[in-house]
C-alpha atoms as a PDB file:
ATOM      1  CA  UNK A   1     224.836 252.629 157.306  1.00  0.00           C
ATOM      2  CA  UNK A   2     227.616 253.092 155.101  1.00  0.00           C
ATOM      3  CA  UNK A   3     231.515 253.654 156.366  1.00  0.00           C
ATOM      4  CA  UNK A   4     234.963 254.194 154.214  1.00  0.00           C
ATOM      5  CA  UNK A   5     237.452 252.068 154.749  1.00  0.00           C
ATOM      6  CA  UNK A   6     240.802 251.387 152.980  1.00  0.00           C
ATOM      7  CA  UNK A   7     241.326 247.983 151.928  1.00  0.00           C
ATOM      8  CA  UNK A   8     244.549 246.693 150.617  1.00  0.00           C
ATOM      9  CA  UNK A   9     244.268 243.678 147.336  1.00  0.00           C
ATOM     10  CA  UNK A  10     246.634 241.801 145.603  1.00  0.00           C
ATOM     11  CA  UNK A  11     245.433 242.268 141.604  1.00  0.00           C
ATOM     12  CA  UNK A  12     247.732 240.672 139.229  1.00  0.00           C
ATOM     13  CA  UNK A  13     248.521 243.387 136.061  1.00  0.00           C
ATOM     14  CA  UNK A  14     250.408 242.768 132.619  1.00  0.00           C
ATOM     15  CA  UNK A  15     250.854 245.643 129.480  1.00  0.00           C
ATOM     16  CA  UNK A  16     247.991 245.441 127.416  1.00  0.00           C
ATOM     17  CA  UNK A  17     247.975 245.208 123.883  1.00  0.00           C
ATOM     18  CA  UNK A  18     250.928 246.824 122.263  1.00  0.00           C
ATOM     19  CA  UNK A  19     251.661 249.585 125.168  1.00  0.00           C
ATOM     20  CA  UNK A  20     254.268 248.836 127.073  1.00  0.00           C
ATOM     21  CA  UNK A  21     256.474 249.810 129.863  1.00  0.00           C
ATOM     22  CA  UNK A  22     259.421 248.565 128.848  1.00  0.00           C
ATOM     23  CA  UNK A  23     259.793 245.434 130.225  1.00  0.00           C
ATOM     24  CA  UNK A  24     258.810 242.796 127.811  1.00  0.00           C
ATOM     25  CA  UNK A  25     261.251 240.120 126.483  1.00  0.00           C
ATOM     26  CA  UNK A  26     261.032 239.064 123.377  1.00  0.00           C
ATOM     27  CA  UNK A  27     257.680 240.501 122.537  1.00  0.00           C
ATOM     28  CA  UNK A  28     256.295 238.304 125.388  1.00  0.00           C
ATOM     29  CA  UNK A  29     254.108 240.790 127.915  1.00  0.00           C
ATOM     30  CA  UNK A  30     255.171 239.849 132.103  1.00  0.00           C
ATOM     31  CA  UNK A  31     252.528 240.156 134.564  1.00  0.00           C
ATOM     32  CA  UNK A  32     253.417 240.419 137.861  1.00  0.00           C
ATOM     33  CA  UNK A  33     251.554 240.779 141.429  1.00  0.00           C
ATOM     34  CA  UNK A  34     250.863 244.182 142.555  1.00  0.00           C
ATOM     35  CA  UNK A  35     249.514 245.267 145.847  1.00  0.00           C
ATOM     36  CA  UNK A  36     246.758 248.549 145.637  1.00  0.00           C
ATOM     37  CA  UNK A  37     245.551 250.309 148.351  1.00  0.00           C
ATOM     38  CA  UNK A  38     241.936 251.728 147.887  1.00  0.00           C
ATOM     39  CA  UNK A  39     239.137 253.532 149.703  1.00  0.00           C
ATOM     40  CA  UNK A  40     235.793 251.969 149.679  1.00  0.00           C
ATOM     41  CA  UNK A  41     232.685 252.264 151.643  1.00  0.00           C
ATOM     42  CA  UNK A  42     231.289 249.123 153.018  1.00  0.00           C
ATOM     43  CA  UNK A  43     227.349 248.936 153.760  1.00  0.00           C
ATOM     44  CA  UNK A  44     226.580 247.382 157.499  1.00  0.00           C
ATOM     45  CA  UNK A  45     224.423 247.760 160.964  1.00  0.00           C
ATOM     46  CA  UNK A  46     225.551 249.978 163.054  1.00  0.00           C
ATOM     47  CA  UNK A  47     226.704 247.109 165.409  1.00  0.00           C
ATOM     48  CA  UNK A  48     228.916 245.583 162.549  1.00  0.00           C
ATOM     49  CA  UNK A  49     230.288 248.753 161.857  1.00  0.00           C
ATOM     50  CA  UNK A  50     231.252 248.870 165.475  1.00  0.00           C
ATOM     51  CA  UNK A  51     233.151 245.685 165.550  1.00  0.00           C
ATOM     52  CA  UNK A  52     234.600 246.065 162.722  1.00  0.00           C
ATOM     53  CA  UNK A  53     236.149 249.757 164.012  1.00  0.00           C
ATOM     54  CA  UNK A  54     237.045 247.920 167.713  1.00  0.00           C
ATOM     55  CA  UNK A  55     239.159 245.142 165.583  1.00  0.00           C
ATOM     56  CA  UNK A  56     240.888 248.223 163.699  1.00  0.00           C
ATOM     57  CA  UNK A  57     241.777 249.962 167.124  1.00  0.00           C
ATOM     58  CA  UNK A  58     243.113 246.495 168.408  1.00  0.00           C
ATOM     59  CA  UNK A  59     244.950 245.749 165.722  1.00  0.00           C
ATOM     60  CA  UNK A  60     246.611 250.080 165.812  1.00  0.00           C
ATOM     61  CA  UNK A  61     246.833 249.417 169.704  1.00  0.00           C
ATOM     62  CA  UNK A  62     250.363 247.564 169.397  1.00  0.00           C
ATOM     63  CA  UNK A  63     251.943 249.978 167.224  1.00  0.00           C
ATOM     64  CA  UNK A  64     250.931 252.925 169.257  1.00  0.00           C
ATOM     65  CA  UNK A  65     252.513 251.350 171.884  1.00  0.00           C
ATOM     66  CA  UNK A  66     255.624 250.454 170.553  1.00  0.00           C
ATOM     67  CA  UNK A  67     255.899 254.279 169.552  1.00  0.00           C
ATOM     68  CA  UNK A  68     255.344 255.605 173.104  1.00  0.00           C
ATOM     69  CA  UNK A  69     257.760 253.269 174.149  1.00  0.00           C
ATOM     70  CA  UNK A  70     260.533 254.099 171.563  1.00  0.00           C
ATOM     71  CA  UNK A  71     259.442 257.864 171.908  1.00  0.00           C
ATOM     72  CA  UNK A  72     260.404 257.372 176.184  1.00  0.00           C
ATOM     73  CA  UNK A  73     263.791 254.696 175.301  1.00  0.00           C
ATOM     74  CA  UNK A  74     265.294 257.666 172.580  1.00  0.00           C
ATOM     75  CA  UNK A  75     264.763 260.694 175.035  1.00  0.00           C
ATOM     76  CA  UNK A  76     266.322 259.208 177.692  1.00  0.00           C
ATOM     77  CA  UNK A  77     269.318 258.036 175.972  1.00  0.00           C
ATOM     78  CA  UNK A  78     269.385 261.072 174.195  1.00  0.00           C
ATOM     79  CA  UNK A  79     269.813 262.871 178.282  1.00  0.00           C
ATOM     80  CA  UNK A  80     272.692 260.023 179.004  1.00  0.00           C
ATOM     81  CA  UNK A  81     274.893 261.119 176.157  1.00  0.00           C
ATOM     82  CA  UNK A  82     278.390 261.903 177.307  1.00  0.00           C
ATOM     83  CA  UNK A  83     280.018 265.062 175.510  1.00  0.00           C
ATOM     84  CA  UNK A  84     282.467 262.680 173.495  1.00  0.00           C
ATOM     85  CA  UNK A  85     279.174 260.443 172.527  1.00  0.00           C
ATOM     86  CA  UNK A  86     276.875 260.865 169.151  1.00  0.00           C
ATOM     87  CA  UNK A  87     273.472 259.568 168.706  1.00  0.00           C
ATOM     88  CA  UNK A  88     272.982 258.243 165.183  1.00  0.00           C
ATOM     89  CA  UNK A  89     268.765 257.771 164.613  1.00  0.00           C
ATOM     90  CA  UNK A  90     268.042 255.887 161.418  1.00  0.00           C
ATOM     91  CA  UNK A  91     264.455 255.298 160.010  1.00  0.00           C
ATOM     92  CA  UNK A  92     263.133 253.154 157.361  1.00  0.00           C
ATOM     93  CA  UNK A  93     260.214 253.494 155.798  1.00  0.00           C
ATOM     94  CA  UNK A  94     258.836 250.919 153.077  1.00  0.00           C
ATOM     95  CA  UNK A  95     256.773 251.071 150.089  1.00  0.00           C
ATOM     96  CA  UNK A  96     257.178 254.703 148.782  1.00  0.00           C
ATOM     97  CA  UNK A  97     255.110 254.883 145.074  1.00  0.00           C
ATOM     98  CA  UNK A  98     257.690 256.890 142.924  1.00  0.00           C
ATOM     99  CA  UNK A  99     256.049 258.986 140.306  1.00  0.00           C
ATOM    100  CA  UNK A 100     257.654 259.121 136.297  1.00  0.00           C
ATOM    101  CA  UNK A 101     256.610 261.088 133.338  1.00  0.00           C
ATOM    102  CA  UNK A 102     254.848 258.207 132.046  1.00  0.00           C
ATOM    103  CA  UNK A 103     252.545 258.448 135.326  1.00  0.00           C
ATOM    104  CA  UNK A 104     249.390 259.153 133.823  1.00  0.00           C
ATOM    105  CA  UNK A 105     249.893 256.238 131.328  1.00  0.00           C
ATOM    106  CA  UNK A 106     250.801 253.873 134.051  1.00  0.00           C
ATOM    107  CA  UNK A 107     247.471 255.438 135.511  1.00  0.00           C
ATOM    108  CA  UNK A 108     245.335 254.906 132.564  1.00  0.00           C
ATOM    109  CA  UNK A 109     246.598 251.349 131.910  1.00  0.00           C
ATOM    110  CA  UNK A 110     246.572 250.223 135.382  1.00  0.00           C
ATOM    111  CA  UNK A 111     249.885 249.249 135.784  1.00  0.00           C
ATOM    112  CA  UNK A 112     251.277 249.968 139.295  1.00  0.00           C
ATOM    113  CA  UNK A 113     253.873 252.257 139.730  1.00  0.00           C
ATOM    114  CA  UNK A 114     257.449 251.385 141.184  1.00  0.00           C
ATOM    115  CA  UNK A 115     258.045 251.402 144.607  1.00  0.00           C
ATOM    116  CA  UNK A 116     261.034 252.206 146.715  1.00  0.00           C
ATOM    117  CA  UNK A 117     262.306 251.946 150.247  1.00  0.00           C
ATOM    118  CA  UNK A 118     264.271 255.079 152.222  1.00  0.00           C
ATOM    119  CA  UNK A 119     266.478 254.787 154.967  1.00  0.00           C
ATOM    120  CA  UNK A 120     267.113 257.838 156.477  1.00  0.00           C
ATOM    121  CA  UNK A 121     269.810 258.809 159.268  1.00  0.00           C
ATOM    122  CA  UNK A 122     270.136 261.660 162.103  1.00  0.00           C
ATOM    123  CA  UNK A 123     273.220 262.299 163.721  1.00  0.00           C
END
């Protein structure tokens, strides 16, 4: 049986050849340690396939609770607030891939794209 799964890798990546991104030093090329996120199928028996979606629930089973548990702590704060109070809600979310006009080169040449973190607030 085959099943897709996303696996995460650390590849290491430089500019090859004479196309570059713009960040070489003295004609020197950098590589550097990027993290890509792919889908893949992986081949197994129906029982591995099992475990290995049971260890994927277990390890989801924390965060979903944490989330149910923020979700209950927020709306009942949120039913405390005085008229003279504010509730300021700020989220922070990691690892978004921006996207440039060189894009498709970055694409073609396998260099990974720059990534950014948002914080976001709610009053």
């Amino acid at each position: 049986m085959k099943m897709p799964v996303w696996v995460t890798s650390c590849q290491e990546t430089s500019c090859p050849g004479n196309v570059c991104p713009g960040k070489c030093l003295s004609g020197k090329h950098l590589s550097r340690k990027v993290r890509k996120t792919v889908k893949k199928k992986i081949n197994g028996t129906l029982k591995q396939l099992k475990g290995y979606y049971t260890e994927q629930i277990l390890r989801l089973k924390p965060h979903v609770y944490t989330i149910v548990t923020q979700y209950e702590v927020l709306t009942a704060k949120k039913e405390e607030l005085q008229a003279n109070e504010v509730m300021i809600h700020i989220d922070f979310s990691e690892n978004w891939t921006v996207k440039t006009l060189s894009a498709v080169q970055s694409a073609h040449f396998d260099v990974s794209l720059e990534q950014i973190s948002l914080h976001t607030g709610l009053a």
